[in-house]
N, C-alpha and C. Protein backbone atom coordinates (compact mmCIF):
# COMPACT_ATOMS: atom_id res chain seq x y z
N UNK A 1 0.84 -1.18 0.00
CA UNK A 1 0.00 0.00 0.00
C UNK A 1 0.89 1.25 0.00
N UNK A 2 0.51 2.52 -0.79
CA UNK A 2 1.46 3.22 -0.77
C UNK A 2 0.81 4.18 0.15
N UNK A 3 1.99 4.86 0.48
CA UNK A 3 1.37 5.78 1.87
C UNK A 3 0.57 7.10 1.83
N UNK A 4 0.24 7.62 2.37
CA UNK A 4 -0.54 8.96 1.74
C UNK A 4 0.64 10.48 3.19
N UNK A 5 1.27 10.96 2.22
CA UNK A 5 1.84 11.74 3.52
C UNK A 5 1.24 13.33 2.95
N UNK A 6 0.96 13.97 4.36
CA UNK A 6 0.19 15.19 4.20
C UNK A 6 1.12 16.11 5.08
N UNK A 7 1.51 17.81 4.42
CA UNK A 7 2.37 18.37 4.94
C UNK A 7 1.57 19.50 5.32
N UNK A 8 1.01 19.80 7.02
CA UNK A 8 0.30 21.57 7.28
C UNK A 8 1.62 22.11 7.04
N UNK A 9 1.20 23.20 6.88
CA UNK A 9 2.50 24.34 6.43
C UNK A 9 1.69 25.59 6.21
N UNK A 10 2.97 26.39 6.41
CA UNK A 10 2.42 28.04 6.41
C UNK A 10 3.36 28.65 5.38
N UNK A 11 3.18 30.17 4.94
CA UNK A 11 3.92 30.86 4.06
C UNK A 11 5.09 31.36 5.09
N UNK A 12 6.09 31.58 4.81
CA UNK A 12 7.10 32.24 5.68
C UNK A 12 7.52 31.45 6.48
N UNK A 13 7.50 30.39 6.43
CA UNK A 13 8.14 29.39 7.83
C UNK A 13 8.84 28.62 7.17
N UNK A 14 10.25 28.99 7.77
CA UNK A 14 11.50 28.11 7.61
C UNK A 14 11.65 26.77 7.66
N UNK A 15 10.82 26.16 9.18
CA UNK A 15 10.82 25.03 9.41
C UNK A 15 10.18 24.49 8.46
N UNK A 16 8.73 25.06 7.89
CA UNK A 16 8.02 24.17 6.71
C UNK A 16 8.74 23.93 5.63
N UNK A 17 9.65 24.71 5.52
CA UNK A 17 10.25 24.98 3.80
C UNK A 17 11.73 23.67 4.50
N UNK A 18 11.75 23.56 5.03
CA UNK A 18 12.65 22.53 5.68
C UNK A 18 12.13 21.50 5.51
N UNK A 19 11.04 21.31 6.32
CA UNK A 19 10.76 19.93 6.58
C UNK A 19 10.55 19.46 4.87
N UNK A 20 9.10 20.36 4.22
CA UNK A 20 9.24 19.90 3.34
C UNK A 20 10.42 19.29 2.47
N UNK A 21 11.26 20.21 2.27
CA UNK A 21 12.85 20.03 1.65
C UNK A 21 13.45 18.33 2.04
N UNK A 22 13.35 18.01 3.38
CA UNK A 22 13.57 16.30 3.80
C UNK A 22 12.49 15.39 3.18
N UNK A 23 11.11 15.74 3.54
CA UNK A 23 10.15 14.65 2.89
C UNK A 23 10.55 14.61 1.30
N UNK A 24 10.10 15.46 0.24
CA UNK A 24 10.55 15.32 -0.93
C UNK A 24 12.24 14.64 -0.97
N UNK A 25 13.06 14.65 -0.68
CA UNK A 25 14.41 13.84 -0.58
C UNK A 25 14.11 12.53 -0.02
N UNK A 26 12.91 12.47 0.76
CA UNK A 26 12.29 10.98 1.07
C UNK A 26 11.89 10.47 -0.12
N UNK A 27 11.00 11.27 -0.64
CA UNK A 27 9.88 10.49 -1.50
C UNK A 27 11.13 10.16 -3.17
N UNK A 28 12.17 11.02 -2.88
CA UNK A 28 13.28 10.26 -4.04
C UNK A 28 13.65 8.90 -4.47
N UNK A 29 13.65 8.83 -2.93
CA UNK A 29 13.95 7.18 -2.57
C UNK A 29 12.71 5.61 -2.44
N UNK A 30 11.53 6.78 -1.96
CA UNK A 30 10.85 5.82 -1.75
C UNK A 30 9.16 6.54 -2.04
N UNK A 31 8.91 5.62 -2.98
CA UNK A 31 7.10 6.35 -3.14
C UNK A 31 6.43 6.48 -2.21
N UNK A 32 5.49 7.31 -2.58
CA UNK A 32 4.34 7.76 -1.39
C UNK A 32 3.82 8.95 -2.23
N UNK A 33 2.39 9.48 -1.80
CA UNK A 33 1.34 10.71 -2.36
C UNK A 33 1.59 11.24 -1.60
N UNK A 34 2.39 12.56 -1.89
CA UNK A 34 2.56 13.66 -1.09
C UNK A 34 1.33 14.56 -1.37
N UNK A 35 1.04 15.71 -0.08
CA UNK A 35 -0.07 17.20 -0.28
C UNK A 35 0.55 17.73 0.74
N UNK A 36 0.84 19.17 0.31
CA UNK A 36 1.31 19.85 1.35
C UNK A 36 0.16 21.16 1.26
N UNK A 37 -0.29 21.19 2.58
CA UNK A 37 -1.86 22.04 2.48
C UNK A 37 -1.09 23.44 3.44
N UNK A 38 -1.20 24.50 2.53
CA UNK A 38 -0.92 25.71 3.40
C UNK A 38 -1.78 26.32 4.00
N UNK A 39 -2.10 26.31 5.66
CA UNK A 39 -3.00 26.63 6.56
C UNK A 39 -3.71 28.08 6.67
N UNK A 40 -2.29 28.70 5.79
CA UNK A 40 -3.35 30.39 6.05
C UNK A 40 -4.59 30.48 5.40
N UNK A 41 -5.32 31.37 6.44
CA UNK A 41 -6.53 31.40 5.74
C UNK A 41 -7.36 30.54 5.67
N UNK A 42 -7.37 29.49 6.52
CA UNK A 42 -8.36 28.47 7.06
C UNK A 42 -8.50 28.37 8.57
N UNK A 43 -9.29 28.85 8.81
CA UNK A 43 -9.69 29.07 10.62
C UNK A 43 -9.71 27.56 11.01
N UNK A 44 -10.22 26.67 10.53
CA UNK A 44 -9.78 25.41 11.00
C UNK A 44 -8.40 24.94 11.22
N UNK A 45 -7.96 25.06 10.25
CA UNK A 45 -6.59 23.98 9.96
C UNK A 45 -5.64 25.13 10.97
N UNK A 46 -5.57 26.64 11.01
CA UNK A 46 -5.25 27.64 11.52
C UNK A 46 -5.26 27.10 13.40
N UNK A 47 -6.57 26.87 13.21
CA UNK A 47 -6.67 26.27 15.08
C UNK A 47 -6.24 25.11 15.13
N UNK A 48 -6.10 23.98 14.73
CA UNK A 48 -5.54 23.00 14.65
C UNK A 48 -4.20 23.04 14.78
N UNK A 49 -3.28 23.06 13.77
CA UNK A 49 -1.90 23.47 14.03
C UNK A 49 -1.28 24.35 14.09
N UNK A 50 -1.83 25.69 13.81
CA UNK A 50 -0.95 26.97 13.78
C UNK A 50 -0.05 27.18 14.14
N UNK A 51 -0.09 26.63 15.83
CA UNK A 51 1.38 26.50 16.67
C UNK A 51 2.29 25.64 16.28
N UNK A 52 2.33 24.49 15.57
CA UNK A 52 3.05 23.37 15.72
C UNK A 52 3.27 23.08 14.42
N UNK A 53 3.25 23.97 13.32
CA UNK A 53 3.91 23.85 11.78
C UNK A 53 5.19 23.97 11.77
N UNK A 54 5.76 23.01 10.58
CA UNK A 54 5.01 21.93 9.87
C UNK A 54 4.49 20.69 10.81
N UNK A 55 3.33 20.15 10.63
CA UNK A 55 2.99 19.07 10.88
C UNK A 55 2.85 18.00 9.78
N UNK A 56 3.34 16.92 9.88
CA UNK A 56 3.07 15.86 8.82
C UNK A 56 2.70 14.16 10.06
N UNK A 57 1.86 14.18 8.71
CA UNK A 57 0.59 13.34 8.68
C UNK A 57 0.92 12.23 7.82
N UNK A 58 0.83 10.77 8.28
CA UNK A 58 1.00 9.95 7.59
C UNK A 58 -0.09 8.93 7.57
N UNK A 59 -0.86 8.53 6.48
CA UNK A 59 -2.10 8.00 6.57
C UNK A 59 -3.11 8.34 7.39
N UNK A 60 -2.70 9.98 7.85
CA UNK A 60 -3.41 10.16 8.41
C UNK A 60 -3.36 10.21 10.19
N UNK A 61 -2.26 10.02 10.23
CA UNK A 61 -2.14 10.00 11.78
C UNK A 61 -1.12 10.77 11.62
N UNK A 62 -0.79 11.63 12.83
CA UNK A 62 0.36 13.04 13.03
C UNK A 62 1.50 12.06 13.20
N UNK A 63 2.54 12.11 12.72
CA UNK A 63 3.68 11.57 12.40
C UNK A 63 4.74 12.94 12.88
N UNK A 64 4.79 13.75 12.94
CA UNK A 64 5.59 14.91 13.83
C UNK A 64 5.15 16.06 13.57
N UNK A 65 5.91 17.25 14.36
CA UNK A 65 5.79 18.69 13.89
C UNK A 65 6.61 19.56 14.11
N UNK A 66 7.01 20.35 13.70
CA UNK A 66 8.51 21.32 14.15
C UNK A 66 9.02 20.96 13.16
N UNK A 67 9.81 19.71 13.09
CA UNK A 67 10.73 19.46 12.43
C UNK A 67 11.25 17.59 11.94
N UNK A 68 11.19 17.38 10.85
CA UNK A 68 11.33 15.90 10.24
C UNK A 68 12.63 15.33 10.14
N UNK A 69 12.87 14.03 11.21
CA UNK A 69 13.97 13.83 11.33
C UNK A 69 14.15 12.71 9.98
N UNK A 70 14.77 12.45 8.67
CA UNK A 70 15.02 11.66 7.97
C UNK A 70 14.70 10.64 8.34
N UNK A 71 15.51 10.19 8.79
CA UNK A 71 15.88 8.69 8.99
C UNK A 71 14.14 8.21 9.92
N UNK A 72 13.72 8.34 10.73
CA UNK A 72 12.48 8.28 11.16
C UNK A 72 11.27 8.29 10.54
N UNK A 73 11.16 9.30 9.46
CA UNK A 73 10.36 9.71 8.56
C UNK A 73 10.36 8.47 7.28
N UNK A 74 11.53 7.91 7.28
CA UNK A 74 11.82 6.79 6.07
C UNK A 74 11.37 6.13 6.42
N UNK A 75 11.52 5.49 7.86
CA UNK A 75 11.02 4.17 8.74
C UNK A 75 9.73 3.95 8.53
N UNK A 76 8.85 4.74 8.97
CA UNK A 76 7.50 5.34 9.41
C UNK A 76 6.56 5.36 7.84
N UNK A 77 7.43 5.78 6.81
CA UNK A 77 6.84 5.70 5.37
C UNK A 77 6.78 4.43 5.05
N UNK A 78 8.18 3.68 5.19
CA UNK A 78 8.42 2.13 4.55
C UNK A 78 7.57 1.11 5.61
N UNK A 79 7.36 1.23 6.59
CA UNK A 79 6.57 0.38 7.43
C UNK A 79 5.06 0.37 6.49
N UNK A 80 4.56 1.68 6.30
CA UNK A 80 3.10 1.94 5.75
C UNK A 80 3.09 0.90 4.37
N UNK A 81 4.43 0.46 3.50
CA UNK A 81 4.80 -0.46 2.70
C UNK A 81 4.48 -1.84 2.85
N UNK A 82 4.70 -2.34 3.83
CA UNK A 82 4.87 -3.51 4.41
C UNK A 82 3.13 -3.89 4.49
């Protein structure tokens, strides 16, 4: 099954433009459906994570936020493989 990974993210945030920057260097190596949904301007997604962008989501379950450690992020994708 291939995984479905979802990136909250904001405009101007370093960490997002980061994290993203590791997941895509993931998905080099190993498939998966990336979406990276930018939160401004949605009062939901805004209350939800605002504080804690980037958040990524893997099938749907929060898989981290702040910041994506590689090697973890590979694990966590390739398991969703299995």
């Amino acid at each position: 099954m291939t995984a479905k990974v979802v990136i909250f993210s904001r405009q101007n945030c370093h960490l997002c433009h980061e994290a993203e920057k590791i997941v895509r260097e993931v998905l080099s190596e190993i498939s998966f459906d990336l979406e990276v949904v930018n939160i401004d301007g949605n009062a939901e997604l805004e209350s939800l994570y605002g504080e804690e962008v980037p958040v990524t989501m893997i099938n749907g379950a929060k898989h981290d936020y702040f910041r994506v450690d590689k090697k973890r992020f590979s694990e966590a994708v390739l398991r969703q493989h299995q």
